[in-house]
C-alpha atoms as a PDB file:
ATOM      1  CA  UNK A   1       0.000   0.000   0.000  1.00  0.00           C
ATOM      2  CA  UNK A   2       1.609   2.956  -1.274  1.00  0.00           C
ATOM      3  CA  UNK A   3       1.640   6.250   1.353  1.00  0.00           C
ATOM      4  CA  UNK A   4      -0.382   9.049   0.637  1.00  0.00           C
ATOM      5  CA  UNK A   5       0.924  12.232  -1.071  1.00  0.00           C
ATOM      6  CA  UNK A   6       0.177  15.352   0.972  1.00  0.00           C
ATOM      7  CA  UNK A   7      -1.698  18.040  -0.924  1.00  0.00           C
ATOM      8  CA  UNK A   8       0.201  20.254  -3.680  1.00  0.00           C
ATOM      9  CA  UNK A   9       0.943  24.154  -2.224  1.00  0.00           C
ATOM     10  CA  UNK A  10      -0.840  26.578  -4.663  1.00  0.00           C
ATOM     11  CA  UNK A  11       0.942  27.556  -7.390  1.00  0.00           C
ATOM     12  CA  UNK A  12       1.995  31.177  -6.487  1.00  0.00           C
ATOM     13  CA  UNK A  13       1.461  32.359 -10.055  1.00  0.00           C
ATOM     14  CA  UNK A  14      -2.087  31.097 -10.106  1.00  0.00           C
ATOM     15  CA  UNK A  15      -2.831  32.542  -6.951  1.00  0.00           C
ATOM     16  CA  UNK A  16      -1.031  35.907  -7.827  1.00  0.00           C
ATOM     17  CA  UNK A  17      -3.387  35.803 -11.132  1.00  0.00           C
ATOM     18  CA  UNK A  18      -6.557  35.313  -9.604  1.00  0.00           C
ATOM     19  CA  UNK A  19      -5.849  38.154  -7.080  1.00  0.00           C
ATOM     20  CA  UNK A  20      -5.447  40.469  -9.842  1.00  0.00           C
ATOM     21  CA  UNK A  21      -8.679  39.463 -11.881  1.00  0.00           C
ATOM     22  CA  UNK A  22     -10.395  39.455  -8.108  1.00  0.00           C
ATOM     23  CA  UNK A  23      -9.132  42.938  -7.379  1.00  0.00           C
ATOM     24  CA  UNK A  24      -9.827  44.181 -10.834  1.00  0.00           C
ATOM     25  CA  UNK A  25     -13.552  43.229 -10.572  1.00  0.00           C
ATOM     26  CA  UNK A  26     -14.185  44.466  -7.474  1.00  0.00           C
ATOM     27  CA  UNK A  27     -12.584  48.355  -9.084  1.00  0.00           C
ATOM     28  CA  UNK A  28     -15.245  47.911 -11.119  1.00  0.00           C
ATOM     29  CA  UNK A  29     -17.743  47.122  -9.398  1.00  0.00           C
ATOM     30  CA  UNK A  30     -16.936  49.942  -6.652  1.00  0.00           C
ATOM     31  CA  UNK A  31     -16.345  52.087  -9.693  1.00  0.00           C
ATOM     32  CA  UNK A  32     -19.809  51.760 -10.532  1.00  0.00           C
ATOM     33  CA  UNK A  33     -21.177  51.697  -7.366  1.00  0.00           C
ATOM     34  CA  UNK A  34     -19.635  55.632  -7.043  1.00  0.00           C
ATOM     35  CA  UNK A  35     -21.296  56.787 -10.463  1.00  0.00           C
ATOM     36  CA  UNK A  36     -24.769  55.112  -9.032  1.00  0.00           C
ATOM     37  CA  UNK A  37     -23.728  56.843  -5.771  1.00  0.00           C
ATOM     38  CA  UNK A  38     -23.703  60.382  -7.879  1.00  0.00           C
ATOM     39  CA  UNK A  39     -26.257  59.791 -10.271  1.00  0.00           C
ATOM     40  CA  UNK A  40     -28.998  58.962  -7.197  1.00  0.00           C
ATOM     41  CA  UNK A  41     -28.014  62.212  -5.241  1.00  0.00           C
ATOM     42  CA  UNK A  42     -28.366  64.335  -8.600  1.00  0.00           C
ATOM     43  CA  UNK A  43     -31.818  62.455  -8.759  1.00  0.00           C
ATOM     44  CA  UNK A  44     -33.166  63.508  -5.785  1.00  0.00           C
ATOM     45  CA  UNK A  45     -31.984  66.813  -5.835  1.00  0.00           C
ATOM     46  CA  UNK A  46     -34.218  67.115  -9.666  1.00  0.00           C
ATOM     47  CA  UNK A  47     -36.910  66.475  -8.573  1.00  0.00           C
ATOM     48  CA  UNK A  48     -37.055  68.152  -4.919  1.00  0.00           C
ATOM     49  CA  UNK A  49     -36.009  71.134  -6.725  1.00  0.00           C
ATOM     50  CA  UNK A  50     -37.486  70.706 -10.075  1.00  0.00           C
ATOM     51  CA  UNK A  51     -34.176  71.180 -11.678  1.00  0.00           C
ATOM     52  CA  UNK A  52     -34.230  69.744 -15.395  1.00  0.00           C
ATOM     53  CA  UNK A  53     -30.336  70.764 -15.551  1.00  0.00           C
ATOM     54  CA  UNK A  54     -29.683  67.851 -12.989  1.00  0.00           C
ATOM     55  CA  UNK A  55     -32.623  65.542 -14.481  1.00  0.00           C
ATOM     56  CA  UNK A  56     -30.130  65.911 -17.851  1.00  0.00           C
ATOM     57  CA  UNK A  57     -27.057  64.892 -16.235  1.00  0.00           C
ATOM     58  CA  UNK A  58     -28.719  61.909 -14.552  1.00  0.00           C
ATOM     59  CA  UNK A  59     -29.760  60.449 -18.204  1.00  0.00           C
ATOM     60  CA  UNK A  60     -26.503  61.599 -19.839  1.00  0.00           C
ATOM     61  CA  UNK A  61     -24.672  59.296 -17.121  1.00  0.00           C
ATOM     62  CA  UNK A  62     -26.843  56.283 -18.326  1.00  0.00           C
ATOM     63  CA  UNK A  63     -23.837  55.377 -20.887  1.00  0.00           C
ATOM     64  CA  UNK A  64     -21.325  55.666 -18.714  1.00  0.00           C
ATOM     65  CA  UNK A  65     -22.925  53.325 -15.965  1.00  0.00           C
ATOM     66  CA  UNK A  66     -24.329  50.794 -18.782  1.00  0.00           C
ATOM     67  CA  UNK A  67     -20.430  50.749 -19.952  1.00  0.00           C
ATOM     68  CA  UNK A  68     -18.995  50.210 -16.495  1.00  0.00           C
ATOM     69  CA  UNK A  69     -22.101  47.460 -16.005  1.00  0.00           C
ATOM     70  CA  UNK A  70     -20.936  45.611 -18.845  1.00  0.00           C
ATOM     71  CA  UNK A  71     -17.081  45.599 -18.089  1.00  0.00           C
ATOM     72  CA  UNK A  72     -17.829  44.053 -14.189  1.00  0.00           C
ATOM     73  CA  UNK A  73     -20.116  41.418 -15.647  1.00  0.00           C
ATOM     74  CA  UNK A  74     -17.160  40.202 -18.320  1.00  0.00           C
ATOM     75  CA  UNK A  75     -15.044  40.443 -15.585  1.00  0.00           C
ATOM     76  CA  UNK A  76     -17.362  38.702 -13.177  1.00  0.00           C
ATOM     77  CA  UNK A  77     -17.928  35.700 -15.977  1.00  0.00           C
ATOM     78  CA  UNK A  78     -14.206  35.514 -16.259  1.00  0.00           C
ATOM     79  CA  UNK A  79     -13.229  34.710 -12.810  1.00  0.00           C
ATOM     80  CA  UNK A  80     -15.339  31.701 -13.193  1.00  0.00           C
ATOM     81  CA  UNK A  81     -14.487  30.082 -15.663  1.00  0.00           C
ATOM     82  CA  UNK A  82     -10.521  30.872 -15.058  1.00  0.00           C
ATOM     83  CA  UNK A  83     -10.234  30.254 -11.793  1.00  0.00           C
ATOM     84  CA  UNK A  84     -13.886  29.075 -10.585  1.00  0.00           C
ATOM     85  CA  UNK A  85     -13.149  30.051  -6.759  1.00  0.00           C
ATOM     86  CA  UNK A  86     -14.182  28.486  -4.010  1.00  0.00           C
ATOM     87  CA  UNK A  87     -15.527  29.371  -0.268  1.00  0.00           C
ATOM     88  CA  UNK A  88     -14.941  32.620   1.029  1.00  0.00           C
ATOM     89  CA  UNK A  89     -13.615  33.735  -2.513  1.00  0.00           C
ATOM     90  CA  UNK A  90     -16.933  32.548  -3.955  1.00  0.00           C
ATOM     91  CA  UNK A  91     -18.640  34.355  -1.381  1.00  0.00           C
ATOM     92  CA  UNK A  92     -17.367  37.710  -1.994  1.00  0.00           C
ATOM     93  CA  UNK A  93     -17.302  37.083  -6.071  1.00  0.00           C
ATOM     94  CA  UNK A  94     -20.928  36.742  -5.909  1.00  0.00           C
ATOM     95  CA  UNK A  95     -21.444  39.258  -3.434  1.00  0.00           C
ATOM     96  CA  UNK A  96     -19.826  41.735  -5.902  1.00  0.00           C
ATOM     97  CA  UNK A  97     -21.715  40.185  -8.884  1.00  0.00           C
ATOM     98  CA  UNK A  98     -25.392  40.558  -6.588  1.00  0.00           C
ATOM     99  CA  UNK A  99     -24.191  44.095  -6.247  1.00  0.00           C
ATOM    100  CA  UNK A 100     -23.863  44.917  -9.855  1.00  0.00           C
ATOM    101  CA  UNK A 101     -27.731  43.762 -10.082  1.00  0.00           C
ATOM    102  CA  UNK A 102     -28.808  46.245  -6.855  1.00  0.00           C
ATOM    103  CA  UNK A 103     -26.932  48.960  -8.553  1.00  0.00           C
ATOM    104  CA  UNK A 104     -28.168  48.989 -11.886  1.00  0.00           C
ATOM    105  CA  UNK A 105     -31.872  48.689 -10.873  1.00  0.00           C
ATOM    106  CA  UNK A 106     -30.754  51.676  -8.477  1.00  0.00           C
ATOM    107  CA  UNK A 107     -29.411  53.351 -11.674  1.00  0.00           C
ATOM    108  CA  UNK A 108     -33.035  52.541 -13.079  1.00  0.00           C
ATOM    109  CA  UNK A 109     -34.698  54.321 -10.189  1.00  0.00           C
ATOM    110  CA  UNK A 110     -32.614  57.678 -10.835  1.00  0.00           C
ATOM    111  CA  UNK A 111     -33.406  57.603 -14.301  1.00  0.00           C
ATOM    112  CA  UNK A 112     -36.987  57.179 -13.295  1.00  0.00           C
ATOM    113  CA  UNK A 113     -36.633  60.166 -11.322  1.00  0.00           C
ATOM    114  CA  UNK A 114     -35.388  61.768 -13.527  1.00  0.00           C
ATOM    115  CA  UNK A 115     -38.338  61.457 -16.168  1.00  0.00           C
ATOM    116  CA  UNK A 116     -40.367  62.779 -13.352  1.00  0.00           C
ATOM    117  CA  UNK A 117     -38.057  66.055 -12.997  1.00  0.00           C
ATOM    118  CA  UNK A 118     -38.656  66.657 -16.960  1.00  0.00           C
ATOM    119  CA  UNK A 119     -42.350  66.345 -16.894  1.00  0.00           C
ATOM    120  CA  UNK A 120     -42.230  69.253 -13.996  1.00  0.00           C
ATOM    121  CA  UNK A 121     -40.254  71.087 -15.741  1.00  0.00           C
ATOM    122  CA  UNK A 122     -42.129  71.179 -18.946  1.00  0.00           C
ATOM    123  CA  UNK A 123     -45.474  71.798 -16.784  1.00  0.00           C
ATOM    124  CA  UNK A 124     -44.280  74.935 -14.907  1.00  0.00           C
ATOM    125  CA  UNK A 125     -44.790  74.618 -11.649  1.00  0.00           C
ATOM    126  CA  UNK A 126     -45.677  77.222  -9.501  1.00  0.00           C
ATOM    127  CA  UNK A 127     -43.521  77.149  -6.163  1.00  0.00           C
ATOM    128  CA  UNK A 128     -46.103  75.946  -4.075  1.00  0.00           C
ATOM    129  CA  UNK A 129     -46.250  72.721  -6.263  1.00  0.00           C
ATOM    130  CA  UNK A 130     -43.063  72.505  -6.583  1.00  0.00           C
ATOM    131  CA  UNK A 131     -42.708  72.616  -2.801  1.00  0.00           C
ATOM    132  CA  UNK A 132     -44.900  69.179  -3.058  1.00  0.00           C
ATOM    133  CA  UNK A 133     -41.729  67.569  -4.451  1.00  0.00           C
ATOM    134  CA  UNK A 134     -39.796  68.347  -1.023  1.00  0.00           C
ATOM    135  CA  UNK A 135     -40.168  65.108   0.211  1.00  0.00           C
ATOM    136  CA  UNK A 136     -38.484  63.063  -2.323  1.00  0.00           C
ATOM    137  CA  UNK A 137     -35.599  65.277  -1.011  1.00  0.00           C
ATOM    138  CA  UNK A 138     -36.210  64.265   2.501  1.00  0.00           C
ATOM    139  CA  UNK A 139     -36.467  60.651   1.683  1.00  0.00           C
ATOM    140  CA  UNK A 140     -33.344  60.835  -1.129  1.00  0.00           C
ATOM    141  CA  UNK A 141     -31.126  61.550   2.055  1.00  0.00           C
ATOM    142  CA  UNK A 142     -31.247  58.432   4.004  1.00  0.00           C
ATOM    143  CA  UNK A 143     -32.092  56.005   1.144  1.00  0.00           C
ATOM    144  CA  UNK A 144     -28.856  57.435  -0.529  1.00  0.00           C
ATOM    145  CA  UNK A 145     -27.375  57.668   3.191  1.00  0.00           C
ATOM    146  CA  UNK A 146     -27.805  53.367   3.164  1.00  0.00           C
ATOM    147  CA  UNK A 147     -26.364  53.406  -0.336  1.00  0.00           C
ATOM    148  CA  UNK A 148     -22.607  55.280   0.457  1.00  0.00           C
ATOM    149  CA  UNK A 149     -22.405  53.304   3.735  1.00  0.00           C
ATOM    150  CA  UNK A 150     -23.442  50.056   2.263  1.00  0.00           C
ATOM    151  CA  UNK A 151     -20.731  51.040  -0.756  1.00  0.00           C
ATOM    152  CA  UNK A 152     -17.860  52.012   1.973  1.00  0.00           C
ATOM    153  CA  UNK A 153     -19.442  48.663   3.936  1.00  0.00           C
ATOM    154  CA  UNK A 154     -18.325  46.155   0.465  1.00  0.00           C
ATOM    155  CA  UNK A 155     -14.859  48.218   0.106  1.00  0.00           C
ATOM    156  CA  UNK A 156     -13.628  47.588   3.228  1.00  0.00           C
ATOM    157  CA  UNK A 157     -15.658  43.783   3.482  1.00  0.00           C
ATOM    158  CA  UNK A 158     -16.668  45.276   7.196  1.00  0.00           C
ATOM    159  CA  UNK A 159     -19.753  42.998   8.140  1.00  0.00           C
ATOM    160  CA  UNK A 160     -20.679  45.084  11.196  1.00  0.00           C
ATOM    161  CA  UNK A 161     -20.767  48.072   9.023  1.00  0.00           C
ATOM    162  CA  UNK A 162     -23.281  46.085   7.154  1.00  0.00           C
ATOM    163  CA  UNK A 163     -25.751  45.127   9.747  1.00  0.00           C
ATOM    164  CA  UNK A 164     -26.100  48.680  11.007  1.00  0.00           C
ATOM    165  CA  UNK A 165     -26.889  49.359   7.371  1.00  0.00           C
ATOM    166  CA  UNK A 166     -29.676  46.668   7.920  1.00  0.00           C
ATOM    167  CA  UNK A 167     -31.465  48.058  11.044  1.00  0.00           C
ATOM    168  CA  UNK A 168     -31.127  51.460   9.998  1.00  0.00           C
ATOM    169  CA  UNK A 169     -33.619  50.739   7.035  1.00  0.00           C
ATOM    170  CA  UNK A 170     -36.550  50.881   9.587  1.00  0.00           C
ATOM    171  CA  UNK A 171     -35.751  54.510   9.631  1.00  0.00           C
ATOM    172  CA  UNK A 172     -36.132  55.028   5.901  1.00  0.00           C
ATOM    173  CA  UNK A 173     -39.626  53.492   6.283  1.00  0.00           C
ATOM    174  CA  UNK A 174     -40.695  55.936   8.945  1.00  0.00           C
ATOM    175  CA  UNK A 175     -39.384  58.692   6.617  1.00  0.00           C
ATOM    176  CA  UNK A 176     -41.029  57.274   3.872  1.00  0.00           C
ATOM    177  CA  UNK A 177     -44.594  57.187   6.168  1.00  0.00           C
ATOM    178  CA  UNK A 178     -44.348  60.424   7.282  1.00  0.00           C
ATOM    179  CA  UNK A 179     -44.007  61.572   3.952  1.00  0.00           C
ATOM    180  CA  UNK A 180     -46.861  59.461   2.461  1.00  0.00           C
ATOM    181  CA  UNK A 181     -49.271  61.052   5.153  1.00  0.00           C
ATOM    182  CA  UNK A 182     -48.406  64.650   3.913  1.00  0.00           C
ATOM    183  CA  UNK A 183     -49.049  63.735   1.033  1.00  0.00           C
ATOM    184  CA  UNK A 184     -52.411  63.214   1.670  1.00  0.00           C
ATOM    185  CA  UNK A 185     -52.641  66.772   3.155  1.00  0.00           C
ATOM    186  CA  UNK A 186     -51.694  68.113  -0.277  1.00  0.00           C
ATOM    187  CA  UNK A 187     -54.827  66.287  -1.856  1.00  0.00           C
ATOM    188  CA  UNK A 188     -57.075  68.078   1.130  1.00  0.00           C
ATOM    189  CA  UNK A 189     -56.217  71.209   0.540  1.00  0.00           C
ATOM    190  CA  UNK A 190     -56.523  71.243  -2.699  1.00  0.00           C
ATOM    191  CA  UNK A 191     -58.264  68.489  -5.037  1.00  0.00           C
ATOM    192  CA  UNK A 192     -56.437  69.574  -8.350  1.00  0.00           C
ATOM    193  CA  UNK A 193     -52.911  68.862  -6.619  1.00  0.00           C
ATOM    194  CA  UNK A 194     -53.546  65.063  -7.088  1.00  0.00           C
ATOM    195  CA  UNK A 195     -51.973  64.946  -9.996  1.00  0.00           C
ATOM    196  CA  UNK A 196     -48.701  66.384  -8.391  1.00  0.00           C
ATOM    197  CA  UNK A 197     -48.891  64.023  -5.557  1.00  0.00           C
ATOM    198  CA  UNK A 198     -49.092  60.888  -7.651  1.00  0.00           C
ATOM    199  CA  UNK A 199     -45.667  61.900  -9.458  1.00  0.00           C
ATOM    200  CA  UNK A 200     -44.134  62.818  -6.398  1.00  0.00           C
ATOM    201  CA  UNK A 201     -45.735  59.691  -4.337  1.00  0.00           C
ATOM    202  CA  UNK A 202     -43.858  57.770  -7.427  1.00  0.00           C
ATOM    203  CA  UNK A 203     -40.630  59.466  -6.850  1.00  0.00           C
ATOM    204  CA  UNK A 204     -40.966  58.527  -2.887  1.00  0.00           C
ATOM    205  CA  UNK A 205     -41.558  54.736  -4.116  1.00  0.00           C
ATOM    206  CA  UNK A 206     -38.464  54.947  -6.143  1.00  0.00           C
ATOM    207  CA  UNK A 207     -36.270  56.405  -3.117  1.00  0.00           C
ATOM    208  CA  UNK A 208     -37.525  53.827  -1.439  1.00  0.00           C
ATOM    209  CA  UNK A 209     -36.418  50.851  -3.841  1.00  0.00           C
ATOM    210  CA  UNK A 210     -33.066  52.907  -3.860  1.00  0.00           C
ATOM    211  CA  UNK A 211     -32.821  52.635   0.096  1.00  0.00           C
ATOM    212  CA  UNK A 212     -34.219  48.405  -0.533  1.00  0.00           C
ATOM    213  CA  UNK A 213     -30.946  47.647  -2.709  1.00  0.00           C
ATOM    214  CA  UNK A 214     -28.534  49.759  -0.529  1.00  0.00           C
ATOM    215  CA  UNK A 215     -30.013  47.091   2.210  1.00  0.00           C
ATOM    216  CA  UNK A 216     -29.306  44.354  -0.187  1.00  0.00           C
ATOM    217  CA  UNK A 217     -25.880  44.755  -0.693  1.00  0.00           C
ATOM    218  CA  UNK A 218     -25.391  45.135   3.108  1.00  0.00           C
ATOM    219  CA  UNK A 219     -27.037  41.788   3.462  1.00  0.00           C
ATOM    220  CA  UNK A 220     -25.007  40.090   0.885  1.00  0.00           C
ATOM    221  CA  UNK A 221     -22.018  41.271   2.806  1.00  0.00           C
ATOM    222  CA  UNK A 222     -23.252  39.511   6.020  1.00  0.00           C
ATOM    223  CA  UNK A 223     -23.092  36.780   3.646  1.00  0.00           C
ATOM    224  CA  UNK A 224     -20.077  37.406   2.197  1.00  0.00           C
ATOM    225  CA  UNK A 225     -18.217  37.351   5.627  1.00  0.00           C
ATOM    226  CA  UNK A 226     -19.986  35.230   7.385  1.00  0.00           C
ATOM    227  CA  UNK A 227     -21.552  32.570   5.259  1.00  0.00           C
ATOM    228  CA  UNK A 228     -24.423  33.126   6.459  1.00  0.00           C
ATOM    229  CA  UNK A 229     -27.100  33.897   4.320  1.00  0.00           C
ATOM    230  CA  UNK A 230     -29.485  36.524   5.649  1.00  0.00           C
ATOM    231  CA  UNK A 231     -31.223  38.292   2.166  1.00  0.00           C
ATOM    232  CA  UNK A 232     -34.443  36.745   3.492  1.00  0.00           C
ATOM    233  CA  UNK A 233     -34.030  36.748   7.665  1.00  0.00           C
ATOM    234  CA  UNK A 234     -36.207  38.845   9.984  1.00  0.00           C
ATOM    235  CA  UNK A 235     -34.330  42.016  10.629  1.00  0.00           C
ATOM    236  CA  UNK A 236     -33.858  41.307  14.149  1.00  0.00           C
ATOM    237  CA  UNK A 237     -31.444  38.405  13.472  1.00  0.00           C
ATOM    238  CA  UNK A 238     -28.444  40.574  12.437  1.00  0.00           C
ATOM    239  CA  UNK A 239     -27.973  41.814  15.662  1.00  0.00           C
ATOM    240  CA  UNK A 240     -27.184  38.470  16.781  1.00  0.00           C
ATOM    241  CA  UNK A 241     -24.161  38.090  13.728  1.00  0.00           C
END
């Protein structure tokens, strides 16, 4: 009976090579995550203010994003099927690959919010209707708040940074309640502001999804780290990661 080999080290040039492709994909994928970053603030800020100048800029940047989208997913599909990693590597590759998805539906939402800013803008708004539009500021702050800290949460792979990110999400729904019940007050006063309240009531709904896929990517950290998967856990759980 012959004696067992012990395992092979790594080859240090594979491992080298694999670092680089890892650490390339992951620029790119924080790369992107900075223009979303932008992109959602300049969002906000169009429609709270009904500025079409900043609605422009958000769909100019659609190229640029849809670019950097497309060079993180090649470089995503070329980890695996180079070096198809394993365990905590495989963790963190698909954590950066589920963060290209939140990010470009986050992208969506900004470009969505941007359509709204146009429409405003081509209706004329008197600054009392504009003023109806505040609260997509108000909300745009800590939805885009998740977003950076989530973002600085994936850079530095800092799972407690992540779970604060988590339970501070009940926050943006109190926000986003508050601002649903003024909106109501907007209809009292005066019936022919509906129409104003249903775009801005759709911008709210967007800064909401925004501040849903900042939470996302926080979760998928957890993972990440941890191995423990908790997209689909009842909030209170992450205090106990």
């Amino acid at each position: 009976m012959t004696d067992q080999q012990p395992p092979r080290p790594a080859d240090p040039h594979i491992l080298s090579r694999f670092d680089g492709d890892l650490g390339d994909f992951r620029r790119l994928v924080l790369e992107l995550g900075e223009l979303v970053h932008d992109q959602a603030i300049l969002a906000s800020k169009a429609v709270s203010r009904c500025d079409i100048v900043k609605a422009q800029k958000v769909i100019g940047q659609r190229k640029a994003i849809r670019d950097l989208d497309m060079a993180a997913l090649e470089a995503n599909a070329r980890l695996f099927a180079i070096h198809q990693p394993v365990a905590r590597d495989l963790r963190f590759v698909l954590t950066l690959s589920r963060a290209i998805y939140d990010l470009e539906r986050i992208s969506g939402e900004a470009v969505r919010l941007a359509d709204i800013a146009e429409v405003l803008y081509e209706h004329d708004l008197s600054r009392h209707e504009c003023a109806i539009f505040e609260d997509v500021g108000r909300m745009g702050d800590p939805a885009i708040g998740l977003l950076e800290r989530s973002l600085r949460a994936l850079e530095e792979e800092d799972v407690h940074a992540a779970v604060e990110v988590a339970l501070d999400s009940e926050n943006l729904e109190k926000v986003f309640s508050g601002s649903i019940r003024r909106m109501a007050t907007y209809v009292m006063e005066d019936p022919r502001n509906i129409r104003w309240v249903i775009d801005a009531t759709l911008g709210l709904r967007a800064m909401e999804r925004v501040g849903d896929h900042a939470c996302s990517i926080a979760r998928n950290i957890v993972f990440s780290v941890t191995g423990k998967d908790v997209r689909h856990a009842n909030i209170e759980s992450f205090e106990a990661v």
